[in-house]
Protein backbone atom coordinates (compact mmCIF):
# COMPACT_ATOMS: atom_id res chain seq x y z
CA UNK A 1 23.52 4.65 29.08
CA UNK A 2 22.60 2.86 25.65
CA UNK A 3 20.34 0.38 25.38
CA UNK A 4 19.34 -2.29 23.01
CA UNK A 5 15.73 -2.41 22.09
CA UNK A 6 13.52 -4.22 20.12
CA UNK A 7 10.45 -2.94 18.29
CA UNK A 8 8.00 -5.95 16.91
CA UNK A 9 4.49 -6.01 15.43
CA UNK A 10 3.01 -7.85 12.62
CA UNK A 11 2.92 -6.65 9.21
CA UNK A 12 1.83 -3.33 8.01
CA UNK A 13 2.73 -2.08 11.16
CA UNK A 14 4.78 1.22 9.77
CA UNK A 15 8.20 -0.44 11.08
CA UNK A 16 10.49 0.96 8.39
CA UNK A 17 8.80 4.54 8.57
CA UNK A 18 9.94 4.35 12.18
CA UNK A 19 13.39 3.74 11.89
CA UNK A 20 13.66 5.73 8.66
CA UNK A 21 12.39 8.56 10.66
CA UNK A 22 14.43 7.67 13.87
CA UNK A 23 17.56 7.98 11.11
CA UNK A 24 16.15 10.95 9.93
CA UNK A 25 16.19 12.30 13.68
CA UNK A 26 19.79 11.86 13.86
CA UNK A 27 20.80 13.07 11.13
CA UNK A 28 19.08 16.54 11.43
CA UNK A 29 20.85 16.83 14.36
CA UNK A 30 23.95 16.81 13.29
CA UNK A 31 24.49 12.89 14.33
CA UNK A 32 25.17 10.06 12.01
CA UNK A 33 23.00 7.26 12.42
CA UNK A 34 24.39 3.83 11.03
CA UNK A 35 21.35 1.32 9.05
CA UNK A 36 21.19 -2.44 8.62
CA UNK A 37 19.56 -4.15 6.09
CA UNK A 38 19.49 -8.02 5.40
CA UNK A 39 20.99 -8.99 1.86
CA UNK A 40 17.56 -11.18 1.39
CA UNK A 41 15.65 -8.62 1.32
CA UNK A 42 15.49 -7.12 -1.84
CA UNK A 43 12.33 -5.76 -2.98
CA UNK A 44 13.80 -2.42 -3.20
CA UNK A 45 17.03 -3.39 -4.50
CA UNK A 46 20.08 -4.63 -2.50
CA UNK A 47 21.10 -2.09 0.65
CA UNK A 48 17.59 0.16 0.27
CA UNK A 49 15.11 0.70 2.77
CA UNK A 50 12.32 1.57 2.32
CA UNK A 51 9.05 1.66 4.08
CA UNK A 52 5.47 1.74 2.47
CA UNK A 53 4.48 5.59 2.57
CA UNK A 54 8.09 5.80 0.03
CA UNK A 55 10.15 6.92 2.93
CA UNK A 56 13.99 5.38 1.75
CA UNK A 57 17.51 5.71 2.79
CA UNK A 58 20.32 2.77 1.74
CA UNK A 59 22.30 0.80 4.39
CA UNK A 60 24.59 -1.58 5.16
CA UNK A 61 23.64 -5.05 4.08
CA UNK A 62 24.48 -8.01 6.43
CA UNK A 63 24.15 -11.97 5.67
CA UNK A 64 24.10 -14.70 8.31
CA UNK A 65 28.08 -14.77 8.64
CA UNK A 66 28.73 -11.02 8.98
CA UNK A 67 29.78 -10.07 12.77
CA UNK A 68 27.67 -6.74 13.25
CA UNK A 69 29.75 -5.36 16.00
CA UNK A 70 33.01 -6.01 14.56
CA UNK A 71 31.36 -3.94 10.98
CA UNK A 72 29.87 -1.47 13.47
CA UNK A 73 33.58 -1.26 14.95
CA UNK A 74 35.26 -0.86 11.74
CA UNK A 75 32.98 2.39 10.75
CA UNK A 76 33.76 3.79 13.92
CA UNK A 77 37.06 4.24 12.53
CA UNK A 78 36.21 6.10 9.94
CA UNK A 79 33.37 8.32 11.75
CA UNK A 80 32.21 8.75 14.92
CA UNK A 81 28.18 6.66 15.20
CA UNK A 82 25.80 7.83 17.22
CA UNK A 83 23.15 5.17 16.77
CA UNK A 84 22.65 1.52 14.51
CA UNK A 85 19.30 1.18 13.00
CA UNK A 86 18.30 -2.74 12.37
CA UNK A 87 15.36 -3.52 9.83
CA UNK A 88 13.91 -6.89 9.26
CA UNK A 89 15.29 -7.66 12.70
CA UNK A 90 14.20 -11.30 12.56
CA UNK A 91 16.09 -12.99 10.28
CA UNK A 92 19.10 -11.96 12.63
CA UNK A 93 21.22 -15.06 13.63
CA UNK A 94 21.33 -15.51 17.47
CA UNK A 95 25.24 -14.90 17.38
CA UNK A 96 24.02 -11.62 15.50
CA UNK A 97 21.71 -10.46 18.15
CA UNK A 98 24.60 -10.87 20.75
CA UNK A 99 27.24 -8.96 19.08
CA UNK A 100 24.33 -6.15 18.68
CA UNK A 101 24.26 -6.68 22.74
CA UNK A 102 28.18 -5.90 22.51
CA UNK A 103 27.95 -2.49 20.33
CA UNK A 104 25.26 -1.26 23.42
CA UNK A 105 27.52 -2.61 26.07
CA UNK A 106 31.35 -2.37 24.71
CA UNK A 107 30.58 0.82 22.54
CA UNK A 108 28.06 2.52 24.30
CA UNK A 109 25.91 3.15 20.91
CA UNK A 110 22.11 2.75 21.38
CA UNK A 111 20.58 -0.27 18.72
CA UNK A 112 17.30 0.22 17.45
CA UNK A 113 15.78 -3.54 16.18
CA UNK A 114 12.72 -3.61 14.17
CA UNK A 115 11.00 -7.01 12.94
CA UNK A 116 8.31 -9.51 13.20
CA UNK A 117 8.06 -11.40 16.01
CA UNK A 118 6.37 -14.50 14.74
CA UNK A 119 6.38 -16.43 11.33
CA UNK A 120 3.84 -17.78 8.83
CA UNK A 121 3.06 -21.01 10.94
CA UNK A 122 3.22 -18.86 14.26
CA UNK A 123 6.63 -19.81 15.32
CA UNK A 124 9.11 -16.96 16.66
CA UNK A 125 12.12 -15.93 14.76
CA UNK A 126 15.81 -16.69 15.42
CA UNK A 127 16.25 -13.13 15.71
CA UNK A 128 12.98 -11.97 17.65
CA UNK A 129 13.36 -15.23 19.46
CA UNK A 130 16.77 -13.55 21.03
CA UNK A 131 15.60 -10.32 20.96
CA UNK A 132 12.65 -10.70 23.05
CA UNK A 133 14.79 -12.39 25.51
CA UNK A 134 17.94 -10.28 25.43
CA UNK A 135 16.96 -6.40 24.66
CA UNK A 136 16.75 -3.98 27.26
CA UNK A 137 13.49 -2.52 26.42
CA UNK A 138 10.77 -3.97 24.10
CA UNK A 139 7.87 -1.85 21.86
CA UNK A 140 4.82 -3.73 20.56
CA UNK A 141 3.80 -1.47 17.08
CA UNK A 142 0.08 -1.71 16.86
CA UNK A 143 -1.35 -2.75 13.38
CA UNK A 144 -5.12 -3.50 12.52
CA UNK A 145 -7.07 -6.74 11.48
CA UNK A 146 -9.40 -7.02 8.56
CA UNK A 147 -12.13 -7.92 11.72
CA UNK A 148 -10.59 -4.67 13.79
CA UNK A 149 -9.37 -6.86 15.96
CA UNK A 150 -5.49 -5.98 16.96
CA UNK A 151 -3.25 -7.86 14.19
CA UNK A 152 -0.40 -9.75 16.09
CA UNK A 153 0.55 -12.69 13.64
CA UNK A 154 0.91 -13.23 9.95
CA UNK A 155 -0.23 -15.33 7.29
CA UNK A 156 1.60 -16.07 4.34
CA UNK A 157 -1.46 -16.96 1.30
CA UNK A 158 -1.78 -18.60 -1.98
CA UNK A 159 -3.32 -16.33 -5.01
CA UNK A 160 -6.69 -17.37 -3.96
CA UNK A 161 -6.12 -16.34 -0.27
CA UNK A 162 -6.04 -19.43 1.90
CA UNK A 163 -2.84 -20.22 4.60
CA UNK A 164 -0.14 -21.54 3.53
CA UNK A 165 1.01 -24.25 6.17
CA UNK A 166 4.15 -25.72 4.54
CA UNK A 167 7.11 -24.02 3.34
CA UNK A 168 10.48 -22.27 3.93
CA UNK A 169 10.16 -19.91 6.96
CA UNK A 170 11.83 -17.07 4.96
CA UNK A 171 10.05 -16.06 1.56
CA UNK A 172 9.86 -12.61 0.45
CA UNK A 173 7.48 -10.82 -0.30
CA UNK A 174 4.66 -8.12 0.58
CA UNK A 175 0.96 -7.90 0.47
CA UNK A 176 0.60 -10.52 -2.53
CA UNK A 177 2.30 -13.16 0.13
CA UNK A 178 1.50 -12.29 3.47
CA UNK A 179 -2.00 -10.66 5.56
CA UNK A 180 -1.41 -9.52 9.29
CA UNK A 181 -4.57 -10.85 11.34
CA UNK A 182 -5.29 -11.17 15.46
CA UNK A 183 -4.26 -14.28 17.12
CA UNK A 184 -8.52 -15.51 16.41
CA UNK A 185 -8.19 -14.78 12.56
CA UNK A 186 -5.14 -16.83 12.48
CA UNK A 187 -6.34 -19.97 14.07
CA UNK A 188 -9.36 -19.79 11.61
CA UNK A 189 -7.25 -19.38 8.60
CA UNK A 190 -4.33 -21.35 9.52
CA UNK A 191 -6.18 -24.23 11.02
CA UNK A 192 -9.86 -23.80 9.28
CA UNK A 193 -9.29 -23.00 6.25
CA UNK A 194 -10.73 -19.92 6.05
CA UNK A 195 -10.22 -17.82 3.19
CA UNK A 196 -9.04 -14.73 3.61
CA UNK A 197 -9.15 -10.57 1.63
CA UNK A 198 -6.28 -9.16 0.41
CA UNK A 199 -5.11 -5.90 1.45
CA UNK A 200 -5.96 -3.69 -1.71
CA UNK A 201 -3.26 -0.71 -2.60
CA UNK A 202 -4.10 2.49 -1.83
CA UNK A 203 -3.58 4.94 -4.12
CA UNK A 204 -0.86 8.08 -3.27
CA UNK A 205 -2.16 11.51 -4.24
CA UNK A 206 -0.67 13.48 -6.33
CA UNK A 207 2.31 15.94 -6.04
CA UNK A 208 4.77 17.88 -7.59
CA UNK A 209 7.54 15.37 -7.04
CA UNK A 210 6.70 11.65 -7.56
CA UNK A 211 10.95 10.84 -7.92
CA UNK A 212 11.67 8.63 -5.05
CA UNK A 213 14.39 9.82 -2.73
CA UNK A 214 17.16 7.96 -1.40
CA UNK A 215 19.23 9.72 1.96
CA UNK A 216 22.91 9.48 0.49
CA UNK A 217 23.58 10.48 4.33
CA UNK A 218 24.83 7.12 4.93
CA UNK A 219 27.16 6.03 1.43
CA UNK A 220 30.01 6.59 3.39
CA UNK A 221 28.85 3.75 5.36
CA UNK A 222 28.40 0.98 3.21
């Protein structure tokens, strides 16, 4: 029986490489797996995922008015799906998260959600709010604190590195924006004023092909 499930952490948390290697899965096996992307998210460039070790595939881009189980429906006509792959599960609209609850239940395809669960001030999602409440089966991914403390919230920073407390819930943006901390950290840089350390790049090594790929697996699904 399919299932809907929901897999949350804070930042840094390898998210993306997870699904992109749940797709990956799939698709060695012969199945095809079909990949959501919000249209606000474009750091990689509209309908690209792509995770932080350069793991990328392109998907399906939704915005707050698409219904996801009638576009889910609609490629099902065209080939058969064996699985839908959600990233940046949060900024899902509640209506959104439901109609993902009708492709498990009315289709029988599996949905894999990934996201944050909380936002810059603390406060849950739209989508992870529903999510948490309506998914069959939940997965905390485990990221790390600058203290080594368990990181379960984020913090979005000005260039100097204290909390931002005011502002839009959705901004985009990586490391230069946002530091994943443990609930502690957070209430000392959110509420003291703590300043806090960047997460500095790590360098790739070397190797004989630095071309990123994109999995064309899923064009036919866009």
């Amino acid at each position: 029986m399919a299932k809907l499930y929901f897999n949350y952490s804070a930042m840094n948390a390898g998210k993306t490489t997870v699904l992109l290697q749940s797709a990956h899965n799939y698709r060695e096996r012969g199945m095809t797996p079909m990949l959501f992307t919000p249209k606000l998210d474009d750091r990689f460039g509209t309908g690209v995922i792509k995770s932080r070790i350069g793991l990328e595939s392109v998907a399906t881009i939704f915005t707050d008015e698409d219904d996801l189980y009638e576009t889910t429906l609609a490629q099902l006509g065209i080939k058969n799906i064996h699985c839908v792959l959600v990233d940046e599960a949060q900024f899902l609209s509640r209506d959104q998260v439901y109609q993902l609850g009708e492709v498990v239940d009315r289709l029988n395809i599996p949905v894999l959600c990934f996201g944050l669960r909380t936002d810059f001030q603390g406060e849950l999602f739209e989508g992870s709010t529903h999510l948490l409440a309506w998914a069959d089966e939940l997965t905390e991914l485990k990221t790390i604190c600058h203290t080594g403390s368990k990181a379960t919230m984020v913090v979005r920073v000005d260039e100097k590195g204290y909390a931002l407390k005011e502002g839009a819930q959705v901004v985009i943006g990586g490391n230069e924006k946002y530091v994943s901390v443990s609930r502690a950290e957070f209430k000392k840089v959110f509420y003291g004023g703590r300043k806090i350390k960047f997460i500095e790049p790590v360098e790739q090594p070397a190797s004989d092909d630095d071309t990123p790929r994109v999995e064309a697996d899923n064009e036919s699904l866009l």
